[in-house]
C-alpha atoms as a PDB file:
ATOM      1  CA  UNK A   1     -25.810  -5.007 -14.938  1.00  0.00           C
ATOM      2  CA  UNK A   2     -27.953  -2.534 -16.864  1.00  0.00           C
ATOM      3  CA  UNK A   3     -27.524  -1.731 -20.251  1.00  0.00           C
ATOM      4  CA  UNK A   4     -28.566   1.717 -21.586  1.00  0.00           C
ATOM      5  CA  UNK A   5     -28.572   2.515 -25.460  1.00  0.00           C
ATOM      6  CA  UNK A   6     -27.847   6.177 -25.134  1.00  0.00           C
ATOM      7  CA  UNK A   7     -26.974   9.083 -28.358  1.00  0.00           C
ATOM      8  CA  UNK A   8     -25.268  12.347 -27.756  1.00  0.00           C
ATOM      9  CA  UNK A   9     -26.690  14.580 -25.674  1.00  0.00           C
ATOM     10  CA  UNK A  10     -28.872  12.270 -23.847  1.00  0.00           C
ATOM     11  CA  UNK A  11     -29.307  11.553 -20.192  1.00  0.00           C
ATOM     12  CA  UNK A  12     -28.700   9.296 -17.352  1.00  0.00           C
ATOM     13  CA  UNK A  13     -29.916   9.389 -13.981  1.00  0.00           C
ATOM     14  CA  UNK A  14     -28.981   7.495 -11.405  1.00  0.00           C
ATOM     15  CA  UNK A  15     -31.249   8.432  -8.011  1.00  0.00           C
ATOM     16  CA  UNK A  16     -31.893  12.297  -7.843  1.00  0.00           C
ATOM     17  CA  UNK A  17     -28.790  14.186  -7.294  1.00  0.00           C
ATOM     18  CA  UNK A  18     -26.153  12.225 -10.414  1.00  0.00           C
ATOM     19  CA  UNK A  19     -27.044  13.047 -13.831  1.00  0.00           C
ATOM     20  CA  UNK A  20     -24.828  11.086 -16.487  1.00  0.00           C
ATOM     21  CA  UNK A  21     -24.533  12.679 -19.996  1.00  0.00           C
ATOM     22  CA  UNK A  22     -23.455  10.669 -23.624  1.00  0.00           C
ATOM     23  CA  UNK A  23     -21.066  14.272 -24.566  1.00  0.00           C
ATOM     24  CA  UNK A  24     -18.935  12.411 -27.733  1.00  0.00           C
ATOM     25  CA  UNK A  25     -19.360   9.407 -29.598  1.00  0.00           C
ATOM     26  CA  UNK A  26     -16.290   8.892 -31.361  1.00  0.00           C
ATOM     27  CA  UNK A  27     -15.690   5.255 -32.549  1.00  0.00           C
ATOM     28  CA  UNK A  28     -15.075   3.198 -30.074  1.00  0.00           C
ATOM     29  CA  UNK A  29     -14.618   5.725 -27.524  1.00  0.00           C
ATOM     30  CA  UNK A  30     -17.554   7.358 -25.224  1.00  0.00           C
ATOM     31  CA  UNK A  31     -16.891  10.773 -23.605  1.00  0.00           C
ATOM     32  CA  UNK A  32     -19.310  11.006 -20.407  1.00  0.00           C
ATOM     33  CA  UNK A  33     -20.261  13.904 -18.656  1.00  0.00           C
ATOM     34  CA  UNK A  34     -20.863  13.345 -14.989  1.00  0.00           C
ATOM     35  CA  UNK A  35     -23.139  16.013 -12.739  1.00  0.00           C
ATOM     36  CA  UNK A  36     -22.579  14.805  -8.552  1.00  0.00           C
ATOM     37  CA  UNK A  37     -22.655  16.224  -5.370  1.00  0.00           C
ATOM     38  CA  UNK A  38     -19.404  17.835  -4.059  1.00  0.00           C
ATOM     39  CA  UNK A  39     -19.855  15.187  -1.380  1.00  0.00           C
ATOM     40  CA  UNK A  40     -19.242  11.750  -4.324  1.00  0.00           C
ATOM     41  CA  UNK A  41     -16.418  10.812  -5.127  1.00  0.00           C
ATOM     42  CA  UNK A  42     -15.886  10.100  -9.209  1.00  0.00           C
ATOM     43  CA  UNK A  43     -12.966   7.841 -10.481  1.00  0.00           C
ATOM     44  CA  UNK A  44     -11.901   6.154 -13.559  1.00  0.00           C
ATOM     45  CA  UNK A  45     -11.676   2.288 -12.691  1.00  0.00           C
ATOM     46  CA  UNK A  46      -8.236   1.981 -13.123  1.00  0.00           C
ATOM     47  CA  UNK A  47      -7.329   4.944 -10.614  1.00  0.00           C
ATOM     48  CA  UNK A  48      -9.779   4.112  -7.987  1.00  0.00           C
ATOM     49  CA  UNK A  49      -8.181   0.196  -8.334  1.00  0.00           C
ATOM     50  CA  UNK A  50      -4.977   1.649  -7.911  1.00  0.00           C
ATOM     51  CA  UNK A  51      -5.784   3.862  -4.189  1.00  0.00           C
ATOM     52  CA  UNK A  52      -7.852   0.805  -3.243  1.00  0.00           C
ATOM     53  CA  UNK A  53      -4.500  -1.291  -3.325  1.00  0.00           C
ATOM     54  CA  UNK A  54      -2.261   1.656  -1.593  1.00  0.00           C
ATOM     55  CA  UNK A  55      -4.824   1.862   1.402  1.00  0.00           C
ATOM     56  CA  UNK A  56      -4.864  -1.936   2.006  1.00  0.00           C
ATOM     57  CA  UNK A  57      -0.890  -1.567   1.597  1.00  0.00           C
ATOM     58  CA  UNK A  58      -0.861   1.292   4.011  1.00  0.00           C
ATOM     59  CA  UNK A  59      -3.092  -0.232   6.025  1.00  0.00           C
ATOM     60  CA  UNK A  60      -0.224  -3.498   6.578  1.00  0.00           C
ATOM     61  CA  UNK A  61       2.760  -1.035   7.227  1.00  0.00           C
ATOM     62  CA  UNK A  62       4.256  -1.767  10.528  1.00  0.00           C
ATOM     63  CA  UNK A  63       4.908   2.168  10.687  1.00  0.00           C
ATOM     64  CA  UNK A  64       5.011   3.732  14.286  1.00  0.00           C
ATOM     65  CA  UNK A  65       2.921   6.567  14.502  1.00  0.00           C
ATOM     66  CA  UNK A  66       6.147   8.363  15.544  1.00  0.00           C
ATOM     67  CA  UNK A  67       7.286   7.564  12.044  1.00  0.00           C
ATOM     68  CA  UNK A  68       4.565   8.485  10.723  1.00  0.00           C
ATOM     69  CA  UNK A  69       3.845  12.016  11.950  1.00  0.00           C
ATOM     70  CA  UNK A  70       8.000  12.912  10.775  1.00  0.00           C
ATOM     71  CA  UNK A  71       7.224  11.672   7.654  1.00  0.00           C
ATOM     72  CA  UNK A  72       4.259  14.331   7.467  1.00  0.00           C
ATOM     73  CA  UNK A  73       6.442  16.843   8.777  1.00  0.00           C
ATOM     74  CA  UNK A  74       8.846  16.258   6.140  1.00  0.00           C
ATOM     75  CA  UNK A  75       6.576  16.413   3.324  1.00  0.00           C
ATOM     76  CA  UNK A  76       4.994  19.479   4.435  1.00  0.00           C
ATOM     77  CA  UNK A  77       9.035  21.100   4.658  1.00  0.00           C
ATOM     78  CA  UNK A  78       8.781  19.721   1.088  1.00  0.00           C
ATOM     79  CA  UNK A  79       6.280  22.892  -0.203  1.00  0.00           C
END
């Protein structure tokens, strides 16, 4: 792991296209300002833990793909 020592308003880059800026130092707390392609995906740890275990759930379920399309047509009544 790297370890930056970064103040407010300085940068980060990582490759050419994401730019990572120190926004608020508050105490323990770091507010980060991320610039990324569209095309990136950004998530907080805990969030992208979370749809990591729903996919490999998902990915188990012994759904038909009968099942699975009704269910999708009942969500989309749902709107």
């Amino acid at each position: 792991m790297l370890v930056l020592t970064r103040g407010k308003g300085q940068k980060i880059m990582i490759g050419q296209d994401i730019v990572l800026t120190v926004v608020e130092v508050n105490g323990d707390q770091v507010r980060i300002g991320i610039e990324a392609p569209s095309d990136i995906s950004i998530y907080r740890e805990e969030i992208y833990r979370s749809i990591k275990e729903q996919n490999e759930f998902a990915s188990k379920s012994e759904l038909t793909l009968d099942q699975i399309e009704l269910i999708g047509t009942l969500l989309k009544q749902k709107k």
